[in-house]
C-alpha atoms as a PDB file:
ATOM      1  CA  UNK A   1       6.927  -0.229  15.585  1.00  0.00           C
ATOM      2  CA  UNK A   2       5.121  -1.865  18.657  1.00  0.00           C
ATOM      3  CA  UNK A   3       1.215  -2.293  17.459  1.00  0.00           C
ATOM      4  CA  UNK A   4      -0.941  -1.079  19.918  1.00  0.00           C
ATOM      5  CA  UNK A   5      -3.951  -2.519  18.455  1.00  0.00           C
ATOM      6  CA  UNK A   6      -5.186  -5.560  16.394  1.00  0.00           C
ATOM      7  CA  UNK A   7      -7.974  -5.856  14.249  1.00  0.00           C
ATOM      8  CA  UNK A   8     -10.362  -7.835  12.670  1.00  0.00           C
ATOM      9  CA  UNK A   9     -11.805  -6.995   9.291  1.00  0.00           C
ATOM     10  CA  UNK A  10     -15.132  -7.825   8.772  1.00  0.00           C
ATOM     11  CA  UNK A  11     -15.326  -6.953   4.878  1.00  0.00           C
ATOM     12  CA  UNK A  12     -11.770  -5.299   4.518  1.00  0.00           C
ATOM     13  CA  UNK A  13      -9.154  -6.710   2.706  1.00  0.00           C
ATOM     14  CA  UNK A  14      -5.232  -5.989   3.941  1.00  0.00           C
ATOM     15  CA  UNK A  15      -1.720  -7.030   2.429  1.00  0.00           C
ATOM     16  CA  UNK A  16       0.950  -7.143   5.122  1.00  0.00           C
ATOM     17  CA  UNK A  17       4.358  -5.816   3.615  1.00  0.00           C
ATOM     18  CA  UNK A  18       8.330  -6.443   4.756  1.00  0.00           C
ATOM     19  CA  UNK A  19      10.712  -3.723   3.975  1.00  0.00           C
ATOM     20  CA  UNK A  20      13.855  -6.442   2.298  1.00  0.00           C
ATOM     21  CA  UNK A  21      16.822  -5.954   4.375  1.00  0.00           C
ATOM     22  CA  UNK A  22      20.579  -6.270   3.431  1.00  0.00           C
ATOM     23  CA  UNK A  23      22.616  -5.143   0.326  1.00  0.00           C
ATOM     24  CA  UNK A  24      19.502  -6.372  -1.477  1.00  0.00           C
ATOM     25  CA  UNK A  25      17.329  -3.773   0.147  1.00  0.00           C
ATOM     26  CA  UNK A  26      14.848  -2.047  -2.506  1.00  0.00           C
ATOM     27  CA  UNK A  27      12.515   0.596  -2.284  1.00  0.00           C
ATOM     28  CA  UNK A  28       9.548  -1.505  -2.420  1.00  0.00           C
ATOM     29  CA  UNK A  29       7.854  -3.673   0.633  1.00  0.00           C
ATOM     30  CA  UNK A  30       7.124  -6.903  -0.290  1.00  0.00           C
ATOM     31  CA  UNK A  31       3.842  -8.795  -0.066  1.00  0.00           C
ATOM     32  CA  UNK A  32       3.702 -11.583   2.702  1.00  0.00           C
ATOM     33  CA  UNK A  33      -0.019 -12.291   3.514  1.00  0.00           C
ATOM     34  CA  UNK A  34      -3.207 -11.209   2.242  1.00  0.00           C
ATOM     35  CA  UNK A  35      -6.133 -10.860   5.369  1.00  0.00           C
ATOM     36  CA  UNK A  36      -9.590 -10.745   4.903  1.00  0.00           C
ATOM     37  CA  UNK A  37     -12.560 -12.075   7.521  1.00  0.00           C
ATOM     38  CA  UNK A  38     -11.236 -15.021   8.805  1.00  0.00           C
ATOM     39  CA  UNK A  39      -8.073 -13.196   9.825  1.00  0.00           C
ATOM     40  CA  UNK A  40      -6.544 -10.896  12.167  1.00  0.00           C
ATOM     41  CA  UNK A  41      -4.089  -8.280  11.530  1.00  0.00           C
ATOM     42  CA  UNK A  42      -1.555  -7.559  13.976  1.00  0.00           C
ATOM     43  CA  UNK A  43      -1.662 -11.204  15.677  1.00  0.00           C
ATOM     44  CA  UNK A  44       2.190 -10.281  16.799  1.00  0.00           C
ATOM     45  CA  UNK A  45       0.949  -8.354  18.973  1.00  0.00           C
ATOM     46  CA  UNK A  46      -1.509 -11.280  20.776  1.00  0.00           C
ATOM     47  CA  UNK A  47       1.821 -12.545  21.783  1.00  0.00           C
ATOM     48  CA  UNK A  48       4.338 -10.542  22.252  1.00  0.00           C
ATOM     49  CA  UNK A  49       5.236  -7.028  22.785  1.00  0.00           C
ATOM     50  CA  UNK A  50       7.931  -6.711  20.603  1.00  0.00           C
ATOM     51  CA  UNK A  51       7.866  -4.199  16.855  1.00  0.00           C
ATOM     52  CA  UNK A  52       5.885  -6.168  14.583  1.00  0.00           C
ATOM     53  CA  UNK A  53       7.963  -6.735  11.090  1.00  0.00           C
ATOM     54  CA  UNK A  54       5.142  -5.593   8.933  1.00  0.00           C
ATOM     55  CA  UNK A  55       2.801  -3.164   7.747  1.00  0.00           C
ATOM     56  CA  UNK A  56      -0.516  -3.382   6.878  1.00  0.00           C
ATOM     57  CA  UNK A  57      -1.815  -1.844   3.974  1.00  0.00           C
ATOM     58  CA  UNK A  58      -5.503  -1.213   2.771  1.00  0.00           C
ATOM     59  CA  UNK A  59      -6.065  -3.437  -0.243  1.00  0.00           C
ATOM     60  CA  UNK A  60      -9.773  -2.663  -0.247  1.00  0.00           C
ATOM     61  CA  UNK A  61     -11.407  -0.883   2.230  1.00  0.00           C
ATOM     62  CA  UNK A  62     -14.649  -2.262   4.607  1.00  0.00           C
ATOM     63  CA  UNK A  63     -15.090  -2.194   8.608  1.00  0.00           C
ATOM     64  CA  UNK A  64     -12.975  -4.256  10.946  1.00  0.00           C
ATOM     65  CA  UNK A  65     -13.156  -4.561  14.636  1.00  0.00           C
ATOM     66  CA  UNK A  66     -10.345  -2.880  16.854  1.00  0.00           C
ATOM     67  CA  UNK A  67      -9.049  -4.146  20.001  1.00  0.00           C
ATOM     68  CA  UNK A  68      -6.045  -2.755  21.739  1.00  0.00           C
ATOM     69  CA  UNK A  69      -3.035  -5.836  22.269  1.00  0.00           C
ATOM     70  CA  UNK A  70      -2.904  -5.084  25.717  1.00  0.00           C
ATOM     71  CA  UNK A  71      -6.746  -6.439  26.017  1.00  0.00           C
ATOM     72  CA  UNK A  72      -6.317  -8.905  23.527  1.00  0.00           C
ATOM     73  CA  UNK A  73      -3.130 -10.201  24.999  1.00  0.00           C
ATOM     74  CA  UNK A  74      -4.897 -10.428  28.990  1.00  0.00           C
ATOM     75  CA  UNK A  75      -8.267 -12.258  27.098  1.00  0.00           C
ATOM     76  CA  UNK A  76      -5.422 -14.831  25.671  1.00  0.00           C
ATOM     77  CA  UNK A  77      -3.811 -15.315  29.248  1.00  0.00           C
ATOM     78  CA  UNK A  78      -6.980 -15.656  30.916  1.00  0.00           C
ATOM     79  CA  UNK A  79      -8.966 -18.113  28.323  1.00  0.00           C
ATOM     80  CA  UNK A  80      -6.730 -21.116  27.339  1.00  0.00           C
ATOM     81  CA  UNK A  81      -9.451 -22.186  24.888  1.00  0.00           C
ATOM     82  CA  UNK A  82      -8.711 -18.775  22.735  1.00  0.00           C
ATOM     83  CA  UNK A  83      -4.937 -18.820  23.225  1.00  0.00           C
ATOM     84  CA  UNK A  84      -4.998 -22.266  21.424  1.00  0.00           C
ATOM     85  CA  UNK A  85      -7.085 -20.988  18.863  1.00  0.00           C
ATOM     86  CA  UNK A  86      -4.605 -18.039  18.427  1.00  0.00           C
ATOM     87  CA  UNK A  87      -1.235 -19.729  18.414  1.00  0.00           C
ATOM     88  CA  UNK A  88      -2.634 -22.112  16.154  1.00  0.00           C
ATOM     89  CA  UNK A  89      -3.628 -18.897  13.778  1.00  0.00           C
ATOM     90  CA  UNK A  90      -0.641 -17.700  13.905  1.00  0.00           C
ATOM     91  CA  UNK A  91       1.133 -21.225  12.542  1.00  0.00           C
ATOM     92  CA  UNK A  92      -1.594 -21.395   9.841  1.00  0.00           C
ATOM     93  CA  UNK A  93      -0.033 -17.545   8.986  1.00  0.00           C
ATOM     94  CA  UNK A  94       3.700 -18.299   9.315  1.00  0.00           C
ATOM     95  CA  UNK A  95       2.407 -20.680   7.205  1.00  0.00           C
ATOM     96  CA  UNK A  96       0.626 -19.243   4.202  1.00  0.00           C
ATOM     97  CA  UNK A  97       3.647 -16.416   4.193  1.00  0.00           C
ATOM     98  CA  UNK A  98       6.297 -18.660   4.107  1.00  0.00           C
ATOM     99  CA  UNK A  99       4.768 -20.543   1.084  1.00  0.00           C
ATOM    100  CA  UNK A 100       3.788 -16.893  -0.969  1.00  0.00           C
ATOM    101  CA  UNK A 101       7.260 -16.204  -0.482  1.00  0.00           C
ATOM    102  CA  UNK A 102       8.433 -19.714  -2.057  1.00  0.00           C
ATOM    103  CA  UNK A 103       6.110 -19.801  -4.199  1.00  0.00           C
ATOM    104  CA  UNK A 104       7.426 -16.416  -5.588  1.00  0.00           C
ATOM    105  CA  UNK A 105      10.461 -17.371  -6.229  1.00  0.00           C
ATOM    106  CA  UNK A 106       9.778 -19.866  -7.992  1.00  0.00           C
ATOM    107  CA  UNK A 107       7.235 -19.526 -10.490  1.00  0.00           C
ATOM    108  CA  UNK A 108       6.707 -17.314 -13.893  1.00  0.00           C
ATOM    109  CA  UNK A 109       5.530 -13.680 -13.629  1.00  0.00           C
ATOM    110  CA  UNK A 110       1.929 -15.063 -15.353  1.00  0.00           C
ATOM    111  CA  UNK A 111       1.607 -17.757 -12.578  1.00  0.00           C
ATOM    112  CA  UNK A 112       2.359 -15.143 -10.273  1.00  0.00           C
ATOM    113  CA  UNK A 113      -0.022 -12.887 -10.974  1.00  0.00           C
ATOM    114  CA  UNK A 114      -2.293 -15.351 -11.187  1.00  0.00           C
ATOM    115  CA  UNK A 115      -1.900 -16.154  -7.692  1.00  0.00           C
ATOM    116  CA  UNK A 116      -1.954 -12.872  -6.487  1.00  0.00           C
ATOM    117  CA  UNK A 117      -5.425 -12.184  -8.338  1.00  0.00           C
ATOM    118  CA  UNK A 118      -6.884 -15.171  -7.347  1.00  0.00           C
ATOM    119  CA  UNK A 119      -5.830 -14.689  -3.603  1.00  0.00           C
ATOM    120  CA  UNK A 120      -7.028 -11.245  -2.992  1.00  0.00           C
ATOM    121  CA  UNK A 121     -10.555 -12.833  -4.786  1.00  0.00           C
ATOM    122  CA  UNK A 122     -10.599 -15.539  -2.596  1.00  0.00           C
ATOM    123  CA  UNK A 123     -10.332 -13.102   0.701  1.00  0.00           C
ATOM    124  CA  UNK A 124     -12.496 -10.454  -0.747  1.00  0.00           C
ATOM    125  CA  UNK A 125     -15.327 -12.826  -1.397  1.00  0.00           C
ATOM    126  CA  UNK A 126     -15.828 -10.699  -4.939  1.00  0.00           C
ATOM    127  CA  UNK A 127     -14.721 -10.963  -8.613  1.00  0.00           C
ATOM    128  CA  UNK A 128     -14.083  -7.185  -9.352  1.00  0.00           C
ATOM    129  CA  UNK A 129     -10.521  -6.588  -7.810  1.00  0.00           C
ATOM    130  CA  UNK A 130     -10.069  -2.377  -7.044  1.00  0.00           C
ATOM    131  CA  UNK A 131      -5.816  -2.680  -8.050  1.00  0.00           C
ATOM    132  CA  UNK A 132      -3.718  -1.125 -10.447  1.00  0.00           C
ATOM    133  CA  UNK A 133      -0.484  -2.752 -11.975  1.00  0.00           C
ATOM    134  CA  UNK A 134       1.400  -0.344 -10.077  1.00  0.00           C
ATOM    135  CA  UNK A 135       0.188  -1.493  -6.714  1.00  0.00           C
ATOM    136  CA  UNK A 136       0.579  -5.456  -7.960  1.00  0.00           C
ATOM    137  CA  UNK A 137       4.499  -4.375  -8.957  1.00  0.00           C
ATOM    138  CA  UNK A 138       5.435  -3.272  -6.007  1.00  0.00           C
ATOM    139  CA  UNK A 139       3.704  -5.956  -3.657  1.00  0.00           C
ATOM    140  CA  UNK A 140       4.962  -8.434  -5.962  1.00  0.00           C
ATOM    141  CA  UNK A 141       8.259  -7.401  -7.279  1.00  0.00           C
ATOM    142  CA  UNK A 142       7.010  -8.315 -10.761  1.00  0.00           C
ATOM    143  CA  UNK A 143       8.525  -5.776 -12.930  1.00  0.00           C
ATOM    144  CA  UNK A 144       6.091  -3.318 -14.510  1.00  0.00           C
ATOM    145  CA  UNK A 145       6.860  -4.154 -17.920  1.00  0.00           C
ATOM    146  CA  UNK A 146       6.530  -7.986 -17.521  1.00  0.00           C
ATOM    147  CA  UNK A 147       3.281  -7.331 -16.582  1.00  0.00           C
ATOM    148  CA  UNK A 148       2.055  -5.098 -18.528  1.00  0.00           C
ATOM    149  CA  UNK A 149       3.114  -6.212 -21.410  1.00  0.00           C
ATOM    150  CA  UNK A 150       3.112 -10.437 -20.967  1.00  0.00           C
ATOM    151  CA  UNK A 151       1.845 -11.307 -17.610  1.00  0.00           C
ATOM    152  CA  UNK A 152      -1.637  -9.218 -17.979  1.00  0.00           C
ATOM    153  CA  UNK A 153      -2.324  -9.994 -21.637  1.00  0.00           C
ATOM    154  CA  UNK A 154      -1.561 -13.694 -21.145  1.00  0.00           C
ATOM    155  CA  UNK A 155      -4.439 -13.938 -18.239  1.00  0.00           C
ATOM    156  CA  UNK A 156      -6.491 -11.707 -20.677  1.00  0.00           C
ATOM    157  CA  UNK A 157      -6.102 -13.926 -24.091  1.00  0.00           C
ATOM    158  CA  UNK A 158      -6.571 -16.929 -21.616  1.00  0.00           C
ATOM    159  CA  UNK A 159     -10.012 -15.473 -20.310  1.00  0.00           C
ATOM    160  CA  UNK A 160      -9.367 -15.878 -16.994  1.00  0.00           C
ATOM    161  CA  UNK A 161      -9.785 -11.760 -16.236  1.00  0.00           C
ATOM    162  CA  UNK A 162     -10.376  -8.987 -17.917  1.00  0.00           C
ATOM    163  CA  UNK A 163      -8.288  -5.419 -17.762  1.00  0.00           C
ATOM    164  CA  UNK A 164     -11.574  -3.234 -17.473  1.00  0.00           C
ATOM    165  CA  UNK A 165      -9.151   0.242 -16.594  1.00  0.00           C
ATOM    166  CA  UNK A 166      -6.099   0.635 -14.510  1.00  0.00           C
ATOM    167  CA  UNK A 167      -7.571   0.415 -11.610  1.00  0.00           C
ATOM    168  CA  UNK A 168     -10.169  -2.464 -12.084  1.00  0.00           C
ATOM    169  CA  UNK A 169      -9.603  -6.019 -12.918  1.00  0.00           C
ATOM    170  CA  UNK A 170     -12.257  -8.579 -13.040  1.00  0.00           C
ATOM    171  CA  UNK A 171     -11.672 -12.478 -12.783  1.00  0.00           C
ATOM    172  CA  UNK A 172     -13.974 -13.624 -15.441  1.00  0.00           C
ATOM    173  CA  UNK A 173     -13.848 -17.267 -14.963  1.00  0.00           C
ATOM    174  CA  UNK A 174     -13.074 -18.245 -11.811  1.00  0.00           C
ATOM    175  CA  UNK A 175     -13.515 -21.639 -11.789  1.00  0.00           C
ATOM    176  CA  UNK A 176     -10.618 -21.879 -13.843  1.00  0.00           C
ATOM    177  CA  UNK A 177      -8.691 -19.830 -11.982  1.00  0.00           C
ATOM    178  CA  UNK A 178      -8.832 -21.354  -9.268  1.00  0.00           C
ATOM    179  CA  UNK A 179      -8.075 -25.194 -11.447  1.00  0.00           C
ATOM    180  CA  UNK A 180      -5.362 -23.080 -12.269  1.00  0.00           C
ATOM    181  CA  UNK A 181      -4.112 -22.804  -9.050  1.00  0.00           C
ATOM    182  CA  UNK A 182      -4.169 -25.990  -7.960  1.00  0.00           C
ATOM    183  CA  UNK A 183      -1.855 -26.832 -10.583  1.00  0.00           C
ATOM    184  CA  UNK A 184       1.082 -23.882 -10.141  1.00  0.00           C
ATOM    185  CA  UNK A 185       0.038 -23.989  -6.384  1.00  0.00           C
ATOM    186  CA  UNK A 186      -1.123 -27.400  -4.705  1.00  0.00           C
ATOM    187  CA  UNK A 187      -0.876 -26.242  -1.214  1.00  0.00           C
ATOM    188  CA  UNK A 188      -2.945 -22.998  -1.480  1.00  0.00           C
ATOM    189  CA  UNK A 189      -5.589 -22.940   0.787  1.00  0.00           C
ATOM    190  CA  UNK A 190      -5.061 -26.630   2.009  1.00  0.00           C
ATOM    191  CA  UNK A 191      -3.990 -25.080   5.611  1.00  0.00           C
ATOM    192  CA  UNK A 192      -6.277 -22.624   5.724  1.00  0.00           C
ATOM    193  CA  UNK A 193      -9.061 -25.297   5.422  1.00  0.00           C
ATOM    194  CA  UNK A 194      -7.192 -27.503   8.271  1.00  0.00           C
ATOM    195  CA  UNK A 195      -7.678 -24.855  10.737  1.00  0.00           C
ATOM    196  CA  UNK A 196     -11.185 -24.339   9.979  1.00  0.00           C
ATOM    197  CA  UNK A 197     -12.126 -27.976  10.126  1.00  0.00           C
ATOM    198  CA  UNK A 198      -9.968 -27.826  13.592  1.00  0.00           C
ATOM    199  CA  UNK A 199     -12.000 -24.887  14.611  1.00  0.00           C
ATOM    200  CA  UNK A 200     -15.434 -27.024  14.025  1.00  0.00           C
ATOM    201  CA  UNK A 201     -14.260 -30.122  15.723  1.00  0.00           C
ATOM    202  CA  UNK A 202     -13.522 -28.020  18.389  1.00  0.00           C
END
């Protein structure tokens, strides 16, 4: 579907899912970025006018800004400045999806989860995560009982988060976590901080 709009969350936080393709196809969307205030959703649509691949989906719900890609797309054309800045937010989004999707496959279904708690912390800005092991499954493809029965209680014995209900996890010591990921992960968040420091210089 062609977007018509793009939009920038303020305090939001949205996955962006692929449907698989090809005698592999499953039910489930996958997850291939997380977006939270630094990002914009839709950024296909800056560029081109063609379907975008993915969907967004409401991880945790705030206020974004909405602009339709028609404006967006004339503002880029007419201000080099801000189609530099975009094209270079895009890479830094190829990017980060690319390695989520390497990462994936191949790490354990604890790291993984780890990774996927840790990022949607590090967008939302906040240690109580609003998801249910349900939702993770499916934007992961980590199978339900892998998680719930060794993925989850390995984070929990480890005291990195804590399974308040179904619906409510809380990272309870994030400054491990996030040791953590430096360790299964090296490269998270290393382009991400690139493009800010660009973004300063500039």
């Amino acid at each position: 579907m062609r977007p018509s709009f793009v939009y920038f969350p303020i305090d939001a936080v949205v996955s962006e899912l692929v449907t698989p393709e090809g005698p592999e196809k499953t039910t489930n969307d996958m997850l291939v970025s997380m977006l939270g205030g630094e990002d914009v959703v839709g950024v296909q649509a800056l560029l081109d006018t063609s379907p975008s691949p993915t969907t967004g989906f409401v991880e945790i719900g705030g206020s974004a800004l909405r602009c339709s890609a028609q404006a967006a797309r004339r503002f880029a054309e007419e201000h080099p400045a801000g189609r530099e800045i975009l094209q270079a937010y895009l890479v830094l989004a190829q990017t980060e999806s690319l390695q989520w999707l390497s990462f994936s496959l191949q790490r354990s279904v604890t790291d993984r989860l780890a990774a996927y708690l840790y990022w949607m912390r590090e967008v939302a800005k906040e240690d109580t995560l609003p998801v249910t092991h349900r939702g993770i499954s499916k934007k992961t493809g980590i199978r339900r009982p892998s998680l719930t029965e060794k993925a989850m209680p390995a984070l929990v014995q480890a005291g990195l988060v804590e399974q308040v209900s179904d619906g409510r996890i809380d990272i309870k010591a994030p400054h491990r976590m996030g040791e953590l990921m430096l360790e299964i992960w090296p490269l998270f968040g290393q382009h991400r901080q690139a493009f800010r420091d660009a973004l300063a210089i500039s």
